[in-house]
C-alpha atoms as a PDB file:
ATOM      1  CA  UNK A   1      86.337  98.996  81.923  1.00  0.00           C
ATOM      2  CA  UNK A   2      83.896  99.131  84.805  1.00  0.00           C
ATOM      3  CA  UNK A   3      84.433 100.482  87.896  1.00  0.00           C
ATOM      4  CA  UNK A   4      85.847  98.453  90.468  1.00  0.00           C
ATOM      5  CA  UNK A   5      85.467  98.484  94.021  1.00  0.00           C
ATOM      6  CA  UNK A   6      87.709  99.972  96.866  1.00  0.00           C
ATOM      7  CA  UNK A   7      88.639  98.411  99.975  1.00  0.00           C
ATOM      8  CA  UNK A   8      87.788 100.673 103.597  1.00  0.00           C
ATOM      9  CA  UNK A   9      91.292 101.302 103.860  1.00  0.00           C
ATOM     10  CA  UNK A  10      92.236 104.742 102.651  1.00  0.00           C
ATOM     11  CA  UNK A  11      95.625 106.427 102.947  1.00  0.00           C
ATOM     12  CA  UNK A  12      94.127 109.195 105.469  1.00  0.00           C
ATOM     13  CA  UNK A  13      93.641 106.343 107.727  1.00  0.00           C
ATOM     14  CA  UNK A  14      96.744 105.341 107.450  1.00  0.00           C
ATOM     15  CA  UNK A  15      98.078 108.794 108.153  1.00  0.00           C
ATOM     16  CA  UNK A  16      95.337 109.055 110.729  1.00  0.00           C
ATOM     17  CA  UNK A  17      97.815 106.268 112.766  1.00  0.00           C
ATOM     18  CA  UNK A  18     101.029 108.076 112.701  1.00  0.00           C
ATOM     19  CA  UNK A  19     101.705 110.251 115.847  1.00  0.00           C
ATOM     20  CA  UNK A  20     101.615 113.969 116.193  1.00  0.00           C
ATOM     21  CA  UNK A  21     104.557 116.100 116.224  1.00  0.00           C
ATOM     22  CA  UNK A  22     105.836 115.962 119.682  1.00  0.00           C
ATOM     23  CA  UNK A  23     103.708 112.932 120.523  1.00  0.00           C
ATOM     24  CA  UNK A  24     105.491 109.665 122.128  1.00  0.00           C
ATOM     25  CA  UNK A  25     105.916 107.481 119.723  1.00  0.00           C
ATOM     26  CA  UNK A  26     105.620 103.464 120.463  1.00  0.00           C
ATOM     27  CA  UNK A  27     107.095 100.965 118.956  1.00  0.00           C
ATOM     28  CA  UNK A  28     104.843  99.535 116.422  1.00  0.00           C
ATOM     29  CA  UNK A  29     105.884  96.012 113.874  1.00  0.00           C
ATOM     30  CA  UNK A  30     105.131  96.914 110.489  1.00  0.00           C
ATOM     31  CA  UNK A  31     105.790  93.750 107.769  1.00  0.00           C
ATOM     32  CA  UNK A  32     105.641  94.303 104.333  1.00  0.00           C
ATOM     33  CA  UNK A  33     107.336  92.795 101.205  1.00  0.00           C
ATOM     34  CA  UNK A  34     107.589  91.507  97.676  1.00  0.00           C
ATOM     35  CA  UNK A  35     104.392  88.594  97.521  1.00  0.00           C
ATOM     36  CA  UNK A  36     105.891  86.292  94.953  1.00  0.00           C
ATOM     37  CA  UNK A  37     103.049  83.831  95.757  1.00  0.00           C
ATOM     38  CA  UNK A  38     101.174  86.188  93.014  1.00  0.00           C
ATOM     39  CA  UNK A  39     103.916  86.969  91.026  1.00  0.00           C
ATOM     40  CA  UNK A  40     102.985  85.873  87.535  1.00  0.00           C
ATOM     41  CA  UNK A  41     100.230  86.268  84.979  1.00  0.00           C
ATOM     42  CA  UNK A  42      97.044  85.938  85.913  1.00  0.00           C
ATOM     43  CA  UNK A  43      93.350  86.409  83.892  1.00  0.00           C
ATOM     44  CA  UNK A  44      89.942  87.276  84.716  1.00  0.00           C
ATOM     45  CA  UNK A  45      87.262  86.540  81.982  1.00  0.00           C
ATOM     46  CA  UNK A  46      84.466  89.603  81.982  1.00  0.00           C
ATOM     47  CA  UNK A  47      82.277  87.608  80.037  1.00  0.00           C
ATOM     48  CA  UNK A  48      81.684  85.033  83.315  1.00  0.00           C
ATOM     49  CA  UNK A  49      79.648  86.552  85.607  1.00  0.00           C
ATOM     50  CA  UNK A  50      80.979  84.343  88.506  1.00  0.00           C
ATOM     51  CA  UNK A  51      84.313  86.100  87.983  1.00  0.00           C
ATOM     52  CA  UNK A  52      83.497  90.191  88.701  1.00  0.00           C
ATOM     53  CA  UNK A  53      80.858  91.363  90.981  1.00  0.00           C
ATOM     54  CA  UNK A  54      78.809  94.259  89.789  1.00  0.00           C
ATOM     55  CA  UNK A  55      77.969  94.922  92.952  1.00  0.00           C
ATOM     56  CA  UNK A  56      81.510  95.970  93.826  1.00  0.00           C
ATOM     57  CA  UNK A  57      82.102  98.939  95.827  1.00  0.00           C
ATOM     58  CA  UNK A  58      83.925 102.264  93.210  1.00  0.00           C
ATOM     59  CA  UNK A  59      87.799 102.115  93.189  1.00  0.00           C
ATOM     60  CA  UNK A  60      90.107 104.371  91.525  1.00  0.00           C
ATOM     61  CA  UNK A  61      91.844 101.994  89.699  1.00  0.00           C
ATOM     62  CA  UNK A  62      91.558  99.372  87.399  1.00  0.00           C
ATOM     63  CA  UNK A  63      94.533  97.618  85.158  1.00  0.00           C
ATOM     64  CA  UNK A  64      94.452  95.707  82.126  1.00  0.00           C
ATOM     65  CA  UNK A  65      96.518  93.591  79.987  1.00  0.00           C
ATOM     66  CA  UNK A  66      98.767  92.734  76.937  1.00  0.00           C
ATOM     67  CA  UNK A  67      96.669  90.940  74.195  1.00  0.00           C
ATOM     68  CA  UNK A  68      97.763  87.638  73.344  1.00  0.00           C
ATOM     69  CA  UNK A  69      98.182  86.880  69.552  1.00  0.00           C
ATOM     70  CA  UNK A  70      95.674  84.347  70.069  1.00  0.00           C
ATOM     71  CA  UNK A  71      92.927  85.885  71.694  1.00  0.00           C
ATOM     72  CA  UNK A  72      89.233  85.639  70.777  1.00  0.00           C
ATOM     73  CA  UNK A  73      87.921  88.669  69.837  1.00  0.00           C
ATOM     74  CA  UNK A  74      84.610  87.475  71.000  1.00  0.00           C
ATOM     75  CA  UNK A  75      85.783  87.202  74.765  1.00  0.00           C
ATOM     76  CA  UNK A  76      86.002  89.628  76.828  1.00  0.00           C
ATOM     77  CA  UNK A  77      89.343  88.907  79.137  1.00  0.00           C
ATOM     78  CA  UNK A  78      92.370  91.076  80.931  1.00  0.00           C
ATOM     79  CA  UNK A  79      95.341  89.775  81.604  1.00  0.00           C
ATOM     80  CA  UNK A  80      97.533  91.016  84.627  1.00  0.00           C
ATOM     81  CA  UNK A  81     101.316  90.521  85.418  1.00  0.00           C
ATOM     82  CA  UNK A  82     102.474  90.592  88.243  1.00  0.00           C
ATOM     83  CA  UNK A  83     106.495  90.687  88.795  1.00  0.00           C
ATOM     84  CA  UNK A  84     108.429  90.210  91.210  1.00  0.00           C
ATOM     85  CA  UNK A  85     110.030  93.263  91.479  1.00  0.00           C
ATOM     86  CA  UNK A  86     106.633  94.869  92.532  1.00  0.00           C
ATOM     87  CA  UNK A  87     105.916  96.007  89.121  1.00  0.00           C
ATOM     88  CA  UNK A  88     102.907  95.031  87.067  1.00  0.00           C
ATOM     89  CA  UNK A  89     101.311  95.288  83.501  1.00  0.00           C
ATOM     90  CA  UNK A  90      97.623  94.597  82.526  1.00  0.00           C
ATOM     91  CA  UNK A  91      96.445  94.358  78.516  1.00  0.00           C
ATOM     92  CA  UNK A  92      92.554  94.418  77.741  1.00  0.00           C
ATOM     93  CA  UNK A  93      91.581  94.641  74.125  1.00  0.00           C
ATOM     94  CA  UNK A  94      93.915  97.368  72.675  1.00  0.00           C
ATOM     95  CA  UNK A  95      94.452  98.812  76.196  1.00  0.00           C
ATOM     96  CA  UNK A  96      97.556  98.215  78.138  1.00  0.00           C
ATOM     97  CA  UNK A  97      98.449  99.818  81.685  1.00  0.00           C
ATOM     98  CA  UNK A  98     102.006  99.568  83.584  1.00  0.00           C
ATOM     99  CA  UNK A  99     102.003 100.512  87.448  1.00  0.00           C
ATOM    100  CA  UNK A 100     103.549  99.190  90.640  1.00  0.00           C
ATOM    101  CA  UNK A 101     101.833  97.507  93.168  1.00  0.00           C
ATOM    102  CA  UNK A 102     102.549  96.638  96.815  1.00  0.00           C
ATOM    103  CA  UNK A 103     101.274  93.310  99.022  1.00  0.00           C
ATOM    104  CA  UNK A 104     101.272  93.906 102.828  1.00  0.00           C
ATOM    105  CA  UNK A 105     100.646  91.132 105.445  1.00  0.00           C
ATOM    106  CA  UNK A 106      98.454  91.946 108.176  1.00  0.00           C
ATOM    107  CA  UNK A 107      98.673  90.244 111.500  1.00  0.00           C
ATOM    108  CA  UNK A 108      94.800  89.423 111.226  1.00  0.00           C
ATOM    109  CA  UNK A 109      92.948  88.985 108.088  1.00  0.00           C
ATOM    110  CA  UNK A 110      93.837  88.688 104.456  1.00  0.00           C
ATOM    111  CA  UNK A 111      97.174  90.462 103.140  1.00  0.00           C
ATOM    112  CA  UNK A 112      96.355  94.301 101.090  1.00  0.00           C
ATOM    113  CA  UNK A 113      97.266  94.591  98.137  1.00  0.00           C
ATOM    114  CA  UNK A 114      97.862  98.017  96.457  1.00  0.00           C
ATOM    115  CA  UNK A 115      98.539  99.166  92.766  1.00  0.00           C
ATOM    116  CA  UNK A 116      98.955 102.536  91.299  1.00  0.00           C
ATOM    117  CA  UNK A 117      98.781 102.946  87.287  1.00  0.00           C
ATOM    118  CA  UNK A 118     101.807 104.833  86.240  1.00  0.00           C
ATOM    119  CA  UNK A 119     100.666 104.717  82.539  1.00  0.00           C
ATOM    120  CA  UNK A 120      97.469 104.056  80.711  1.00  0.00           C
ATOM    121  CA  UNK A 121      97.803 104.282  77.070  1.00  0.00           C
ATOM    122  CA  UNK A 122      94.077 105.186  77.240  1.00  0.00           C
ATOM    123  CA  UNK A 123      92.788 102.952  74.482  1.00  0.00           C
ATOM    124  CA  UNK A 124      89.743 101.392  74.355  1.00  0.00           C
ATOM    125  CA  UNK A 125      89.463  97.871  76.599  1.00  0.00           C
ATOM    126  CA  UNK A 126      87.789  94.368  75.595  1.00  0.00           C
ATOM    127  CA  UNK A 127      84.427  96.055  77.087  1.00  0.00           C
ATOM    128  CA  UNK A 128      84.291  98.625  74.790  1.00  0.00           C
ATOM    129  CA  UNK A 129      85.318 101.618  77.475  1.00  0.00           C
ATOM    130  CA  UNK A 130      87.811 103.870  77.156  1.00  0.00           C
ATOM    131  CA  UNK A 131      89.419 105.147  80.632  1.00  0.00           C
ATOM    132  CA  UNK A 132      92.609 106.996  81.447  1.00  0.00           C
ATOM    133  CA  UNK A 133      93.361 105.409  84.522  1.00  0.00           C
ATOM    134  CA  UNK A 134      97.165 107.411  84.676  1.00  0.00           C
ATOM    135  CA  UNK A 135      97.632 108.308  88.506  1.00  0.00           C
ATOM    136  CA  UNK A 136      94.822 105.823  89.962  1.00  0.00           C
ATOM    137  CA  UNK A 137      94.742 103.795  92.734  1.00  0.00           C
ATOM    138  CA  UNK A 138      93.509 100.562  93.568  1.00  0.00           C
ATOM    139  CA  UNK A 139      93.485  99.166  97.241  1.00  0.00           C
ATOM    140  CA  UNK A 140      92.001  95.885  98.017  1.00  0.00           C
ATOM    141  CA  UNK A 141      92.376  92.500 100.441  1.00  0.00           C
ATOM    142  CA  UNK A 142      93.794  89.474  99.063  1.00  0.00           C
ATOM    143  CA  UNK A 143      92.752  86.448  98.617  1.00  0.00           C
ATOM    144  CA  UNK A 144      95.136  83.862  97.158  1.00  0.00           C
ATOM    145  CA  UNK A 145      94.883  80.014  96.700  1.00  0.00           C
ATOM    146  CA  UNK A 146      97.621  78.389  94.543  1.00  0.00           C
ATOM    147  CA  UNK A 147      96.625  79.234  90.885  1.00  0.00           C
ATOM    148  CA  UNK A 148      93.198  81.446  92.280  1.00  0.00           C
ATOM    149  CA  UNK A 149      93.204  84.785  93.475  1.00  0.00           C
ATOM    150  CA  UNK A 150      89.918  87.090  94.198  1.00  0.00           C
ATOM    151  CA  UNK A 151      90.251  90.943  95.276  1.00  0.00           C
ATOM    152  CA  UNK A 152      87.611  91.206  98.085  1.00  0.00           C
ATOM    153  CA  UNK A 153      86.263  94.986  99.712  1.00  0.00           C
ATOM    154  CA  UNK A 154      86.712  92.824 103.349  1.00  0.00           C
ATOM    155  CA  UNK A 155      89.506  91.199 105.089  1.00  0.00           C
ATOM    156  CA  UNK A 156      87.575  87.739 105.623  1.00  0.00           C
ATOM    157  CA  UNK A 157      87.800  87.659 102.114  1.00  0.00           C
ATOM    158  CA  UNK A 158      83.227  87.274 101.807  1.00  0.00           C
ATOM    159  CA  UNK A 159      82.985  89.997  99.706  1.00  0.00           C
ATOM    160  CA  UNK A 160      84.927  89.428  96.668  1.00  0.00           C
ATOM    161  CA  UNK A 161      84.762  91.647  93.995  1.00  0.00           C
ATOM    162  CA  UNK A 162      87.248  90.091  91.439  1.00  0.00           C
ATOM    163  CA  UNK A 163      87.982  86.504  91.184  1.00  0.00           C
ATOM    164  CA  UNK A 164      91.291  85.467  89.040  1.00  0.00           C
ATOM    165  CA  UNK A 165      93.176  82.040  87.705  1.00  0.00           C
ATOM    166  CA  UNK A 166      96.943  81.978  87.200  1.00  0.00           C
ATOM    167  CA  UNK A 167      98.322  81.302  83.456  1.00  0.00           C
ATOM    168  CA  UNK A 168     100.034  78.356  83.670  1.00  0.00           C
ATOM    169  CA  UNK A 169     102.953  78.133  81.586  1.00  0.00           C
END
């Protein structure tokens, strides 16, 4: 799989926030929880070039999918689950991946969503790469519209990077 890109938020900058020891500490409103707007399985086609950007800043992270029994060979497409217990899976080709991921609301700008690979069975995807993606991280805004999400590097959601439609059942 290519390289995807990484949203400017970093977990140094989040640590960057936190007060020093001995430092006064103010009362700040943090919101987070369980998105189950996205919850579901979604699919990005890589052989549309109107759904991934190439020109997508690096990110340490990418997931994949379970292949359907009916997929084309031909096409090129993941497939990414998203539960609602914050845990997802992602099949490309003979690839699969299982990690957790993590949506937090902002009180300007589009929601973050984060997802770390616990496992990578490090087969080879529908692109034809082969990536152990164990341990990696993936931070980016989102942008979600009924049955369309897009993973953008900004939180105005202008530069999308990934652009997604929900399976329907």
């Amino acid at each position: 799989m290519a390289t995807l890109s990484m949203a400017s938020f970093t977990l140094a900058s989040v640590l960057s926030s936190l007060p020093a020891a001995g430092e006064q500490v103010g009362q700040s409103v943090i919101t987070t929880h369980i998105s189950p707007a996205i919850a579901g399985q979604w699919e990005i086609n890589l052989d549309n070039p109107n759904t991934i950007n190439a020109t997508a800043p690096n990110s340490t992270a990418q997931a994949t999918t379970k292949p359907s029994t009916s997929q084309n060979t031909s096409q090129c497409r993941e497939l990414y689950n998203f539960a609602a217990d914050n845990e997802m899976w992602a099949v490309s080709g003979k690839e699969w991946t299982y990690g957790r991921y993590l949506v937090t609301h902002r009180d300007e700008g589009l929601p973050i969503i984060a997802i770390k690979t616990v496992y990578d069975n490090n087969e080879v995807d529908c692109s034809g790469n082969q990536v152990d993606q164990t341990d990696e991280a993936l931070i980016a805004f989102l942008n979600h519209d009924g049955n369309k999400m897009q993973w953008c590097s900004d939180s105005e959601g202008k530069e999308c990077f990934m652009s997604f439609h929900r399976i329907l059942p």
